[in-house]
Protein backbone atom coordinates (compact mmCIF):
# COMPACT_ATOMS: atom_id res chain seq x y z
CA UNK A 1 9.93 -28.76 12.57
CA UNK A 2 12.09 -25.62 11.88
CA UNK A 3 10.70 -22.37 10.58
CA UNK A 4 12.64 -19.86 8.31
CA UNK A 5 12.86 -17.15 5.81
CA UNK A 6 13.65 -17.82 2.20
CA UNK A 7 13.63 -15.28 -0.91
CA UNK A 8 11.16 -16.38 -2.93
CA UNK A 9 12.57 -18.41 -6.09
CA UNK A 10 9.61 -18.68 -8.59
CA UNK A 11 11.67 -21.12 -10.55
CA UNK A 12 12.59 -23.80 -8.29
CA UNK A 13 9.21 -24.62 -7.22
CA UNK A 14 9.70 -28.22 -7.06
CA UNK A 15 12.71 -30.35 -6.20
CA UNK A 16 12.81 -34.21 -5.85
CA UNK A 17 16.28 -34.94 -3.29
CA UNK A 18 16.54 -38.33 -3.51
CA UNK A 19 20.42 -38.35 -2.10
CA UNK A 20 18.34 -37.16 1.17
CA UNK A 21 14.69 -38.82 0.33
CA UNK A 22 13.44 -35.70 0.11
CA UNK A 23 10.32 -33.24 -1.76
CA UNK A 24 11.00 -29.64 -1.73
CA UNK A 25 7.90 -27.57 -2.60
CA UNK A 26 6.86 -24.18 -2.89
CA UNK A 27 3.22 -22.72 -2.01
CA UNK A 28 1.40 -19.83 -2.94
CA UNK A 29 -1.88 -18.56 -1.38
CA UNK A 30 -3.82 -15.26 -1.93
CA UNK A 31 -7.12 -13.84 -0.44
CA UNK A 32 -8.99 -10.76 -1.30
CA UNK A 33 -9.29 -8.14 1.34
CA UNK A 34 -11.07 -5.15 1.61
CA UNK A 35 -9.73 -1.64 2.55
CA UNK A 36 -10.78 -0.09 5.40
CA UNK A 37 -8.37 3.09 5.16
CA UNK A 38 -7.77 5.31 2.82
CA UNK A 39 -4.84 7.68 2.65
CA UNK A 40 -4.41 10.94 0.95
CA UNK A 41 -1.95 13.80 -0.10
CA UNK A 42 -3.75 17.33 0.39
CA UNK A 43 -2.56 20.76 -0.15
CA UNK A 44 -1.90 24.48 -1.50
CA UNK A 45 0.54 25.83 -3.66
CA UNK A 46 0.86 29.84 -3.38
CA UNK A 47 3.12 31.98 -5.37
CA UNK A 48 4.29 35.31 -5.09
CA UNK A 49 6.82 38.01 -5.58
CA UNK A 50 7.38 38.59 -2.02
CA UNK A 51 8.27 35.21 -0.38
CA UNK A 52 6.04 36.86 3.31
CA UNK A 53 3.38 37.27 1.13
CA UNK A 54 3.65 33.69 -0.04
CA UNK A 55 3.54 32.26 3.16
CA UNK A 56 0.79 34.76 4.42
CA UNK A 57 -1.28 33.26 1.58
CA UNK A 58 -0.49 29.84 1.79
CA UNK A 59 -0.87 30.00 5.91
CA UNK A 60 -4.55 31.31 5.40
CA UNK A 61 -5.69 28.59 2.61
CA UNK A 62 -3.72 25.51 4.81
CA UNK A 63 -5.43 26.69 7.57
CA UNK A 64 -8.89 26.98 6.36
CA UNK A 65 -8.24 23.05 4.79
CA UNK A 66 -7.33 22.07 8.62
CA UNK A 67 -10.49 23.05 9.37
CA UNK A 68 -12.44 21.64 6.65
CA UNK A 69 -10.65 18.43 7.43
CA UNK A 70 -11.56 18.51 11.22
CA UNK A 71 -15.14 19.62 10.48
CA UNK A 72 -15.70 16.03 8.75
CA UNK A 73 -15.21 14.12 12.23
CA UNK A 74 -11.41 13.74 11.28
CA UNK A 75 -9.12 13.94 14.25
CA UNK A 76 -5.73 15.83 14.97
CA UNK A 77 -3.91 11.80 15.04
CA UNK A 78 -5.26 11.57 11.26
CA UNK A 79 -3.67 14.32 9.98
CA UNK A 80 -0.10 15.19 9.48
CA UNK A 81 2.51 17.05 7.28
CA UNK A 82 3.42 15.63 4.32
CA UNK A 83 6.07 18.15 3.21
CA UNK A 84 6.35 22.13 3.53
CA UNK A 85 8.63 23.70 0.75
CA UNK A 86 9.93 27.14 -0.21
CA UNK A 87 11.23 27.61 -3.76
CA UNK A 88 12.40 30.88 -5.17
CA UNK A 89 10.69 31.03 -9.01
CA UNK A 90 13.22 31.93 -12.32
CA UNK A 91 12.75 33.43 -15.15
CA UNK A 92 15.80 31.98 -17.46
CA UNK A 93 16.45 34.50 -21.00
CA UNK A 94 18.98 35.84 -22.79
CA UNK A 95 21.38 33.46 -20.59
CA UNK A 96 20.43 34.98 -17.19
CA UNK A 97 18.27 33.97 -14.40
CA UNK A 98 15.82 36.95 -13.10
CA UNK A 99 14.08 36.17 -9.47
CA UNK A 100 10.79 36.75 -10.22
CA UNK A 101 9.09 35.24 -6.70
CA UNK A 102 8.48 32.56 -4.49
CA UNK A 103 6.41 29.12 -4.48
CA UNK A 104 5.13 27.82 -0.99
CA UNK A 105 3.70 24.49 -0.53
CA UNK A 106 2.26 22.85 2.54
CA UNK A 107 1.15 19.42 1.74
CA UNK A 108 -0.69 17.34 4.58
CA UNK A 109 -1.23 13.31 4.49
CA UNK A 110 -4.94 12.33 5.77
CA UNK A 111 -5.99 8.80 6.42
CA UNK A 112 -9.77 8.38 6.84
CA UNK A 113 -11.09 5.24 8.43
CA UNK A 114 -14.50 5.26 6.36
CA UNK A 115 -13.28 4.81 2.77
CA UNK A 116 -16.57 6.68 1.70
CA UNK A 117 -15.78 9.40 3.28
CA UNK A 118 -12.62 10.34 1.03
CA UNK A 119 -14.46 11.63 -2.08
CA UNK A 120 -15.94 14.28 0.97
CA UNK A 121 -12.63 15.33 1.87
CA UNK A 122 -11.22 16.26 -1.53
CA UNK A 123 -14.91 18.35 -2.14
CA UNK A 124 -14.34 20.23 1.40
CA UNK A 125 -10.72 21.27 0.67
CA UNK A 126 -10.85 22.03 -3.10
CA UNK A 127 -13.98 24.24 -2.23
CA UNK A 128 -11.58 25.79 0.27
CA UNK A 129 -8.72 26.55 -1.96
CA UNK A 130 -7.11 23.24 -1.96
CA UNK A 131 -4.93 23.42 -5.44
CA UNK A 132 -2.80 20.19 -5.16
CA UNK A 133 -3.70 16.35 -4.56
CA UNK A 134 -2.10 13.27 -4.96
CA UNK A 135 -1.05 9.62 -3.74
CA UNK A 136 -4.32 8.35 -2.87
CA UNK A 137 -3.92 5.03 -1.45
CA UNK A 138 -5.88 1.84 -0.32
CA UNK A 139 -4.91 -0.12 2.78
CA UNK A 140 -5.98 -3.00 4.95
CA UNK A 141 -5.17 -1.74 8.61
CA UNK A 142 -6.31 -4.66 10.23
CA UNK A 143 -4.26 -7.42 7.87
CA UNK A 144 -3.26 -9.97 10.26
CA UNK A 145 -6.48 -12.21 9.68
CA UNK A 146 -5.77 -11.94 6.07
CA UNK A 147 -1.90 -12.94 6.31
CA UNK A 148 -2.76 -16.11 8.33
CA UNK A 149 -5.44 -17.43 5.67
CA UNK A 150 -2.61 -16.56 2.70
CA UNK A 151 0.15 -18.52 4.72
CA UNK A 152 -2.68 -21.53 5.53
CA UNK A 153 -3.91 -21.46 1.66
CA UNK A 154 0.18 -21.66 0.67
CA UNK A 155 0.98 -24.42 2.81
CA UNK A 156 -2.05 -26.16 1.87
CA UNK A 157 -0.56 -25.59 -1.85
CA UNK A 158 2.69 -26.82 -1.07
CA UNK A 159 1.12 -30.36 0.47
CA UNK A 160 -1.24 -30.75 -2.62
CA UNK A 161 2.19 -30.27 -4.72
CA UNK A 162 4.47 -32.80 -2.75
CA UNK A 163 1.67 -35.24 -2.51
CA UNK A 164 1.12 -34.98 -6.11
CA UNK A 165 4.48 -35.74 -6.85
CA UNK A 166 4.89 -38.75 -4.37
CA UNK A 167 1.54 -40.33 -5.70
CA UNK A 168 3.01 -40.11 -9.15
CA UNK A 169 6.27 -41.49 -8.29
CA UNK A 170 5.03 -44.05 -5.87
CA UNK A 171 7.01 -42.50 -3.25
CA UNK A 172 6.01 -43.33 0.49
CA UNK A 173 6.19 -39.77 1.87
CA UNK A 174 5.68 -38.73 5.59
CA UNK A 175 2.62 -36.91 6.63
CA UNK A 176 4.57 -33.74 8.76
CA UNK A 177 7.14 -31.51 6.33
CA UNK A 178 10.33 -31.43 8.22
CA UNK A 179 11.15 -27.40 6.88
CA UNK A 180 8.77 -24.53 6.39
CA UNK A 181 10.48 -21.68 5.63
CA UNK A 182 8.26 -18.49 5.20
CA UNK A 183 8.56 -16.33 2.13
CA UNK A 184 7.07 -13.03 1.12
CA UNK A 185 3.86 -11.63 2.58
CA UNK A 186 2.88 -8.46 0.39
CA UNK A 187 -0.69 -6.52 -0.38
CA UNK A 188 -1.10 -5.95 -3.88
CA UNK A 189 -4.02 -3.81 -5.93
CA UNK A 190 -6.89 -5.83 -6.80
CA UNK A 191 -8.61 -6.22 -10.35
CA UNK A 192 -11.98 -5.52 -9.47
CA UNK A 193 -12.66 -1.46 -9.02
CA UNK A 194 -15.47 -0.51 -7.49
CA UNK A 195 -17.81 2.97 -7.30
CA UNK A 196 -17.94 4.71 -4.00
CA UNK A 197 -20.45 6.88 -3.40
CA UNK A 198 -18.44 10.42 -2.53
CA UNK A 199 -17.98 13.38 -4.21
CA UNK A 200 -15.94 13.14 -6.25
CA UNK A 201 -16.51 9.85 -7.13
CA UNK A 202 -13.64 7.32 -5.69
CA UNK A 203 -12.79 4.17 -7.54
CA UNK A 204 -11.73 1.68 -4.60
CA UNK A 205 -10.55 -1.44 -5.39
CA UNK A 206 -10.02 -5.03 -3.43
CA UNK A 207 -6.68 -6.05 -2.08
CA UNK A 208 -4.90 -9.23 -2.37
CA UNK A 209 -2.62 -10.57 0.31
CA UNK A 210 -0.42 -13.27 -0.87
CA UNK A 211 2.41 -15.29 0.88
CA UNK A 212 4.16 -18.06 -0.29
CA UNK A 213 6.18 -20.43 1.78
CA UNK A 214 8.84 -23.10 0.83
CA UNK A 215 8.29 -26.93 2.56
CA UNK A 216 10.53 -29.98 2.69
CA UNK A 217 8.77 -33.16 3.32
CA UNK A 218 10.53 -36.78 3.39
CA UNK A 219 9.79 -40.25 1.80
């Protein structure tokens, strides 16, 4: 039995070969997984007319949101830049461009293992001069598990699929597919939000981890 990739083609989902007495099938198999990670965009933005200044200010806020961070039980290997920009500000009249100071941001990604604990990180830091958030995302860190039971519930689609068609034709297929060719694994948002007890309050939501496969069986 050979195994190998395939894009996924939702419109050729069944194929009856019967030049080479063969049932080509695709599968499709999802399960709902929860996250157990959380990631997170935090930051400052500082401005000023002197671009030291601006970096004197933003060093002391970033700083003070390191520490914020740490003091939650968040380690060093959790944290990391996200970006760190200087941008020299405009003022654009009478067709002419005046410097009129300087923007610093220091952005930092977070990932926190205890999902409950994110709505505690955004309080810490915006209490600590935090001005800037963004891409908050779920993951499933520990996915494998959920990858396996997708693939198994696809090929277990595919067989109901091929058998279906060879009970309705009459068709005398064979028990073992002679191809499986693995298509797309992916984690995608789930339907279902639910209410996480931080401050502020995070709306997490299940993940679904699909895969779909393509299998050739003979008659």
């Amino acid at each position: 039995m050979q195994h190998s990739y395939f894009p996924y083609e939702p419109t050729q989902q069944l194929r009856v070969d019967t030049q080479n007495r063969e049932i080509k099938v695709i599968g499709e198999g999802s399960v709902s997984a929860v996250p157990n990670e959380i990631s997170m965009t935090i930051g400052t933005r500082t401005e000023n007319r002197d671009v030291q200044e601006a970096l004197k200010e933003n060093s002391a806020v970033s700083n003070t949101l390191l520490q914020e961070i740490k003091n939650l039980g968040i380690n060093d290997q959790q944290i990391e830049t996200a970006s760190f920009t200087i941008n020299p500000k405009y003022d654009y009249s009478d067709g002419k461009s005046t410097l009129t100071g300087y923007e610093v941001q220091h952005l930092f990604r977070v990932r926190v293992q205890d999902v409950k604990q994110a709505g505690d990180v955004y309080n810490a830091t915006f209490s600590s001069g935090a001005n800037v958030a963004q891409d908050l995302q779920f993951h499933v860190t520990n996915d494998d598990k959920y990858e396996q039971e997708a693939i198994s519930k696809a090929l277990l689609n595919a067989k109901e699929k091929a058998f279906t068609i060879a009970n309705t034709l009459q068709l005398p297929i064979n028990q073992i597919p002679i191809l499986i060719e693995e298509g797309s694994v992916y984690q995608s948002s789930g339907s279902s939000p639910k209410l996480l007890a931080a401050s502020p309050p995070i709306q997490a939501q299940s993940l679904t981890v699909s895969a779909s496969v393509k299998v050739t069986y003979t008659y």
